[in-house]
Protein backbone atom coordinates (compact mmCIF):
# COMPACT_ATOMS: atom_id res chain seq x y z
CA UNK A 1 133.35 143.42 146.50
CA UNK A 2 136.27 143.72 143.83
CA UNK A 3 134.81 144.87 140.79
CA UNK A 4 136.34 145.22 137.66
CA UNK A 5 136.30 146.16 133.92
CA UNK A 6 135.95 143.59 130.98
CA UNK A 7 136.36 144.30 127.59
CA UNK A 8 135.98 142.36 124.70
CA UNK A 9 137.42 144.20 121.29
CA UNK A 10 135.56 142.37 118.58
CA UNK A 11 136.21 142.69 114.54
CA UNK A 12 132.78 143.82 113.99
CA UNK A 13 131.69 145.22 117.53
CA UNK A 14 132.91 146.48 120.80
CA UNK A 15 131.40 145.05 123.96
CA UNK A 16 132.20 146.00 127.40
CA UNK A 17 130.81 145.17 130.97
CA UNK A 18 131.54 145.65 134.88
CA UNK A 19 131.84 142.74 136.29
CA UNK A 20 132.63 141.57 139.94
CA UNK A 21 134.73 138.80 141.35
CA UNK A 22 131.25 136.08 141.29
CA UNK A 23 130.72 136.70 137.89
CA UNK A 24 127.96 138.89 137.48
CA UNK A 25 127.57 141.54 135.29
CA UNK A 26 126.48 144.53 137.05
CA UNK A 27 126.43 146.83 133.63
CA UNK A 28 126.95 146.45 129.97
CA UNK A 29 127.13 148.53 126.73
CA UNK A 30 127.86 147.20 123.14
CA UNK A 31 129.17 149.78 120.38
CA UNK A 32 130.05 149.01 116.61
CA UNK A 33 133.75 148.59 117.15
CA UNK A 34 136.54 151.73 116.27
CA UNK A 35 139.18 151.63 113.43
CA UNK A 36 142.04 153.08 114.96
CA UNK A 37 143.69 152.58 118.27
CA UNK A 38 142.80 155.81 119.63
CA UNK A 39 138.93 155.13 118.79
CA UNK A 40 139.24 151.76 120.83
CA UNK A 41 141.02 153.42 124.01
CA UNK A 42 138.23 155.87 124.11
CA UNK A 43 135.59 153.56 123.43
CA UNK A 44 137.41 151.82 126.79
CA UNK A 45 137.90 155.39 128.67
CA UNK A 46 134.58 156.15 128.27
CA UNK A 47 133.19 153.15 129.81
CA UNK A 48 135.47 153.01 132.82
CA UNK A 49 134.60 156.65 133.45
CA UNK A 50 130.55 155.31 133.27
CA UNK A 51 130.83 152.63 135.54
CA UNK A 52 132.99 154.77 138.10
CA UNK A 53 130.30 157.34 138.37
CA UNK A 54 127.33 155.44 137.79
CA UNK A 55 128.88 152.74 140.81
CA UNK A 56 129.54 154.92 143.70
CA UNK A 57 130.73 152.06 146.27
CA UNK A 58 133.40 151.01 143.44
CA UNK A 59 134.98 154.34 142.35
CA UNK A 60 138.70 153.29 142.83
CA UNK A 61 141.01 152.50 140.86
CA UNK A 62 139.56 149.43 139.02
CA UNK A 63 141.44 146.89 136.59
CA UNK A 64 140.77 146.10 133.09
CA UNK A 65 140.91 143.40 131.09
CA UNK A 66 140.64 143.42 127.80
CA UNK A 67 140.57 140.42 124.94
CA UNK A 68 141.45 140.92 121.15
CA UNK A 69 141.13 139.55 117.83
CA UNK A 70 144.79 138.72 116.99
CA UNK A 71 147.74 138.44 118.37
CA UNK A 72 148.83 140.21 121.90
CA UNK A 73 152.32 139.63 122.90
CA UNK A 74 152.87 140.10 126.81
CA UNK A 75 156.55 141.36 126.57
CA UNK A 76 156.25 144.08 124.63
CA UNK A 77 152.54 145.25 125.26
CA UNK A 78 151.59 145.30 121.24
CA UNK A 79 148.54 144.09 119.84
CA UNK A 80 148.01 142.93 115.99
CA UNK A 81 144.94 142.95 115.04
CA UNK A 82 143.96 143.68 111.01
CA UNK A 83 140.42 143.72 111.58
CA UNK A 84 140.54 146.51 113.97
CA UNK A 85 143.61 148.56 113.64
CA UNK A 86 145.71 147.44 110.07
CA UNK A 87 148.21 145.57 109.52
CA UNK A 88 151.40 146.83 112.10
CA UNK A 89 150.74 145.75 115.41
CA UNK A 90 150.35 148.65 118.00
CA UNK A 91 151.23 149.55 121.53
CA UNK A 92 147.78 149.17 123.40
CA UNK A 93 149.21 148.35 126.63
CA UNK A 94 150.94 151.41 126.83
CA UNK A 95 147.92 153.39 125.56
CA UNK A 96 145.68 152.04 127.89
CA UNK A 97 147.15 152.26 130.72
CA UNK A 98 148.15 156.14 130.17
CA UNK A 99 145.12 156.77 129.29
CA UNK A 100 142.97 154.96 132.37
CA UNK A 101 145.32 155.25 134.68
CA UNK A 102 144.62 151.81 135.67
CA UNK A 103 146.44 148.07 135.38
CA UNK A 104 145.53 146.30 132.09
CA UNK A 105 145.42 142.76 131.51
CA UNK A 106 145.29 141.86 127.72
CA UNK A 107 145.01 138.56 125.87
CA UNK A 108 143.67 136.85 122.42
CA UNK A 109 140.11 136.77 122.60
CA UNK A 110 140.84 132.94 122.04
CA UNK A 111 142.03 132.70 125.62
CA UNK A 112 139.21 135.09 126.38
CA UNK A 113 136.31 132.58 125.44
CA UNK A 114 138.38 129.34 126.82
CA UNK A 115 138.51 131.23 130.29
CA UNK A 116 135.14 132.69 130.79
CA UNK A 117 133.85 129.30 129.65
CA UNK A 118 135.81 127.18 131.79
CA UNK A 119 135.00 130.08 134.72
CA UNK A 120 131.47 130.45 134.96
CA UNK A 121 130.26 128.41 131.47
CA UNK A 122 129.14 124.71 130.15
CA UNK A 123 133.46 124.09 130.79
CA UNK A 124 132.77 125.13 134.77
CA UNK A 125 135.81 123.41 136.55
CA UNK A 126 137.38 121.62 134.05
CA UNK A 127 141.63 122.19 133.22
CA UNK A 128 141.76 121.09 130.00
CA UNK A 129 138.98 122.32 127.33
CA UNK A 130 139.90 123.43 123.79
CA UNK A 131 136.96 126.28 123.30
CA UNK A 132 136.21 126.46 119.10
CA UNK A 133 135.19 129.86 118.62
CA UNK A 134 133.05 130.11 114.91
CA UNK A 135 131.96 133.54 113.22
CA UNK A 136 133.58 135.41 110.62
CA UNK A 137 137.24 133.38 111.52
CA UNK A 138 137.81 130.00 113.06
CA UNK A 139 140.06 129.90 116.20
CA UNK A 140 140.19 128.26 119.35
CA UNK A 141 141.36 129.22 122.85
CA UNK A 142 143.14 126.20 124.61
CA UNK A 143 143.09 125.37 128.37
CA UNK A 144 145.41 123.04 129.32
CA UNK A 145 146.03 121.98 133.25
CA UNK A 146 144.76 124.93 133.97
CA UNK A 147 147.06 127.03 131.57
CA UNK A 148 146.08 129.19 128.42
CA UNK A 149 148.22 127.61 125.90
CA UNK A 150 149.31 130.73 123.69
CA UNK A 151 152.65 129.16 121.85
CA UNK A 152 156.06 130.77 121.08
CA UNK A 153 154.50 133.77 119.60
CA UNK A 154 150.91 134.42 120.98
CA UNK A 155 149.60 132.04 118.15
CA UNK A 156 148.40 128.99 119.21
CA UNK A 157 144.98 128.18 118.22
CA UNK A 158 144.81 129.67 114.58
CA UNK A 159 142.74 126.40 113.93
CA UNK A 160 141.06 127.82 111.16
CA UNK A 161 144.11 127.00 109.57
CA UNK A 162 143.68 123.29 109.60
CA UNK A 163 144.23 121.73 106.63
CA UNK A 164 141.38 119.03 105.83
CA UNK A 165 141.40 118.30 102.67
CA UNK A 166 143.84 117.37 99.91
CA UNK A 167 142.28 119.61 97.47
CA UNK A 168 144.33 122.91 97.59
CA UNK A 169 142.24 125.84 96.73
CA UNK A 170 143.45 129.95 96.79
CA UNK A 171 141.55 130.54 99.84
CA UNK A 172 143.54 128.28 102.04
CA UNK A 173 146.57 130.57 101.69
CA UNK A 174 144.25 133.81 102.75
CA UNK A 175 142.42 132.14 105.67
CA UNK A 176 143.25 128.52 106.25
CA UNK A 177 141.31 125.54 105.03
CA UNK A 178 138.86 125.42 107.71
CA UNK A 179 137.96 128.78 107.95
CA UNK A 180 137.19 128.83 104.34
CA UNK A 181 135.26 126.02 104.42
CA UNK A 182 133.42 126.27 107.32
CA UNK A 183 133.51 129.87 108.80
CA UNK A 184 130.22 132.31 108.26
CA UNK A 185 131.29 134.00 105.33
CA UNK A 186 132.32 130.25 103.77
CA UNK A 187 128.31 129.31 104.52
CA UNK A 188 126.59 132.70 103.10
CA UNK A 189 129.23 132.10 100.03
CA UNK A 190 128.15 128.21 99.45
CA UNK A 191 124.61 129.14 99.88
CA UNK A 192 124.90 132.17 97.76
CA UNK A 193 123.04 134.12 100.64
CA UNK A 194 123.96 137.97 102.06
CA UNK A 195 124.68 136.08 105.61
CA UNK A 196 125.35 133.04 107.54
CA UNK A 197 121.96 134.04 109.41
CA UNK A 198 120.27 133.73 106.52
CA UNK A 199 120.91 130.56 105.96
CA UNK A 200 120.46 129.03 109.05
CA UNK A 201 117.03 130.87 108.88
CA UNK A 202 116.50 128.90 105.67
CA UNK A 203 117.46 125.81 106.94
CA UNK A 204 115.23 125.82 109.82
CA UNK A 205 112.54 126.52 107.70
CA UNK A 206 113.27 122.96 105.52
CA UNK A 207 115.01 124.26 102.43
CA UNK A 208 117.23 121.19 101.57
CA UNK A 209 120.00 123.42 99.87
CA UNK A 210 120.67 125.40 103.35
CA UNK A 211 120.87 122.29 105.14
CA UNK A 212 123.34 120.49 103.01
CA UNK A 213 125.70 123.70 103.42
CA UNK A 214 125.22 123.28 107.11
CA UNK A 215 125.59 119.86 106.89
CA UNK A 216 128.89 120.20 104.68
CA UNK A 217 130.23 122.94 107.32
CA UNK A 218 129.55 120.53 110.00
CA UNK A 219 131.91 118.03 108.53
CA UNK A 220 134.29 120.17 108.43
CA UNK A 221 134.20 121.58 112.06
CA UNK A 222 134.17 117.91 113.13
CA UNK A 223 137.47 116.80 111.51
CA UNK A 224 138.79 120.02 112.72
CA UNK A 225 137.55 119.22 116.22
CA UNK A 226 138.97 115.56 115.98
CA UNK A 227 142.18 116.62 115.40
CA UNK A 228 141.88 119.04 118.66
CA UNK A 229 140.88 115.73 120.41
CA UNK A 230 143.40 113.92 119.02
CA UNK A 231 146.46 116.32 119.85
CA UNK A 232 144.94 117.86 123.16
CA UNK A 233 143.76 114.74 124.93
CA UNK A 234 140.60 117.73 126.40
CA UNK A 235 138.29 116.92 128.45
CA UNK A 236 135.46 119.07 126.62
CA UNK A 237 135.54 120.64 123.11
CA UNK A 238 132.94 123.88 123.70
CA UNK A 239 131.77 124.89 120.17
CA UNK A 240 131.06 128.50 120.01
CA UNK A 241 131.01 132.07 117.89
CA UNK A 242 128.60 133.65 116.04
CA UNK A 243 127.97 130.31 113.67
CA UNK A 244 127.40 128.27 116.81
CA UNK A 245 124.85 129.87 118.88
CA UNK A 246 122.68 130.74 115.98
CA UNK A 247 122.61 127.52 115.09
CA UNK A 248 124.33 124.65 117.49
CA UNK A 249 120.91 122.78 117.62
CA UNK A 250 121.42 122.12 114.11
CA UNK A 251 125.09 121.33 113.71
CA UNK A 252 126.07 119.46 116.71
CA UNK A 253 124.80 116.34 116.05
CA UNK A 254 126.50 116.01 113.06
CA UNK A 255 129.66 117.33 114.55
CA UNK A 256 129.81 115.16 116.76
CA UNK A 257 129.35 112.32 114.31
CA UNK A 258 132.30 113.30 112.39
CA UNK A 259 134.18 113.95 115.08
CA UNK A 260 133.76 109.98 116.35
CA UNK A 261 134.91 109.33 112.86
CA UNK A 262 138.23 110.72 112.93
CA UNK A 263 139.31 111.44 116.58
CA UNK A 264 141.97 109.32 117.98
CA UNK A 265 139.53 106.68 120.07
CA UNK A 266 140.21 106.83 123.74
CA UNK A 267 140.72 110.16 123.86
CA UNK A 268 137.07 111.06 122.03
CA UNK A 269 135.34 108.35 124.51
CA UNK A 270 136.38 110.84 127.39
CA UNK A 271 135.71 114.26 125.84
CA UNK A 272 132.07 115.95 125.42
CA UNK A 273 131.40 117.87 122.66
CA UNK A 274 129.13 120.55 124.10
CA UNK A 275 128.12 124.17 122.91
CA UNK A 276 128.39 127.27 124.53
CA UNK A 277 126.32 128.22 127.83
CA UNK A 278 127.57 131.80 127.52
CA UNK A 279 127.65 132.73 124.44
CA UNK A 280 128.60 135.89 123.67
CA UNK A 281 129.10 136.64 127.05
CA UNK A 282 132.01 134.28 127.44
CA UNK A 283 134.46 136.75 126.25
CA UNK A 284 133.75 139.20 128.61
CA UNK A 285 133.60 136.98 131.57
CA UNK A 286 137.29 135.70 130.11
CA UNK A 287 138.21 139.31 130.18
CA UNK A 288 137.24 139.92 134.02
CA UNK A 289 138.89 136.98 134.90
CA UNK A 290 142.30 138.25 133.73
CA UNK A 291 141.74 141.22 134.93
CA UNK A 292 140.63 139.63 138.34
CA UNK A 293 144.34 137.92 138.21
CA UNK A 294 142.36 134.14 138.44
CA UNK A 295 144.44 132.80 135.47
């Protein structure tokens, strides 16, 4: 049974798992995420070294693949990430595999959610799925005929970027209209709350100015994922992120509503509009499957 490692370098945490070639996730461990490059390898090290001596009928050499929140380019082996690491871009191929002695497979977490969802998730099968990943950022990972779709220079999917409105406000230029519209910070700011959990906590309890900040997000997040419709011609839009599992229930009604609204016509009458069956886990299942070489 070909086991490997999955890694999933998030702006706030670290998540990591062993996962074999079915799908299953054999072990797990979740750590606030590291600052600098060297923090991150270790964090990675550590749990390869773990699962190699905890797994005794899997102590080869065992691939890794690891997803990040920015921008990897393939030819040169740098990451940019300015959550994690600042703003130059760094060499994480390199230091990764020097460090593990092991091959390393590394993409946009984007293409990591797209993957695991259209692997194992709600997407199961499907070649064409635009996943809409919603937490602290807006972006979404595009399958198309079977293909990650990554662009001329490993950015293709900065959705949050969207411009949906005529109304030009500062914000746009730092994160794009629809991430500061509609993203979790954009909802704790709106609702003048510490957190977008908070919120959603408040609006499942009835308070009517929670759910109109919802409600106003969810407009938002269905023009954006009208235009996806409109320009991918998907089969499935999967809404997830941090946002979207806490509170899908709520919101994707009203997504999809919009959505209807302003999606080119033929193409919305053959797309679903679904959300997540992985959640979180989607990442790291999109992870294994790179490093399982299934993409």
């Amino acid at each position: 049974m070909t086991v490997v490692l999955a890694a999933d370098l998030g702006g706030t945490k670290t998540s990591l798992a062993l996962v074999d070639e079915e799908g299953r996730i054999r072990a797990r461990t979740k750590a606030p995420a590291a600052r600098t490059l060297e923090g991150s390898v270790e964090q990675i090290a550590g749990a390869a070294a773990s699962a190699r001596a905890e797994s005794a009928g899997f102590a080869g050499p065992m691939s890794v693949g690891v997803i990040v929140p920015g921008i990897y380019t393939p030819g040169t082996g740098r990451a940019w990430c300015p959550n994690l690491w600042g703003a130059d871009d760094v060499p994480l191929r390199d230091a990764l595999e020097s460090r593990l002695g092991a091959s390393v497979v590394i993409d946009s977490d984007r293409a990591g959610y797209v993957l695991g969802e259209s692997w194992l998730g709600v997407a199961r099968g499907l070649r064409d799925v635009a996943f809409v990943a919603i937490g602290t950022g807006i972006g979404v990972g595009i399958l198309s005929n079977g293909a990650v779709v990554r662009g001329a220079h490993g950015v293709a999917g900065a959705a949050g970027w969207f411009a949906l409105t005529l109304q030009w406000k500062d914000a746009y230029g730092r994160v794009g209209c629809w991430e500061a519209e509609a993203a979790g910070p954009a909802v704790a700011r709106l609702a003048g709350a510490a957190d977008a959990a908070s919120v959603v906590e408040a609006a499942r309890s009835g308070d009517p100015a929670a759910r109109a900040v919802l409600a106003a997000a969810a407009r938002y997040t269905g023009m954006g994922v009208a235009n996806l419709i409109s320009v991918l011609d998907p089969e499935m839009v999967v809404l997830g992120g941090g946002l979207m599992q806490g509170s899908g229930d709520l919101l994707l009604d009203d997504v999809r509503r919009e959505a209807a609204r302003w999606a080119q016509p033929v193409a919305h009458a053959r797309c679903r509009i679904e959300v997540t069956e992985l959640g979180e886990d989607a990442g790291l299942l999109g992870a294994a499957r790179l490093a399982l070489g299934r993409v």
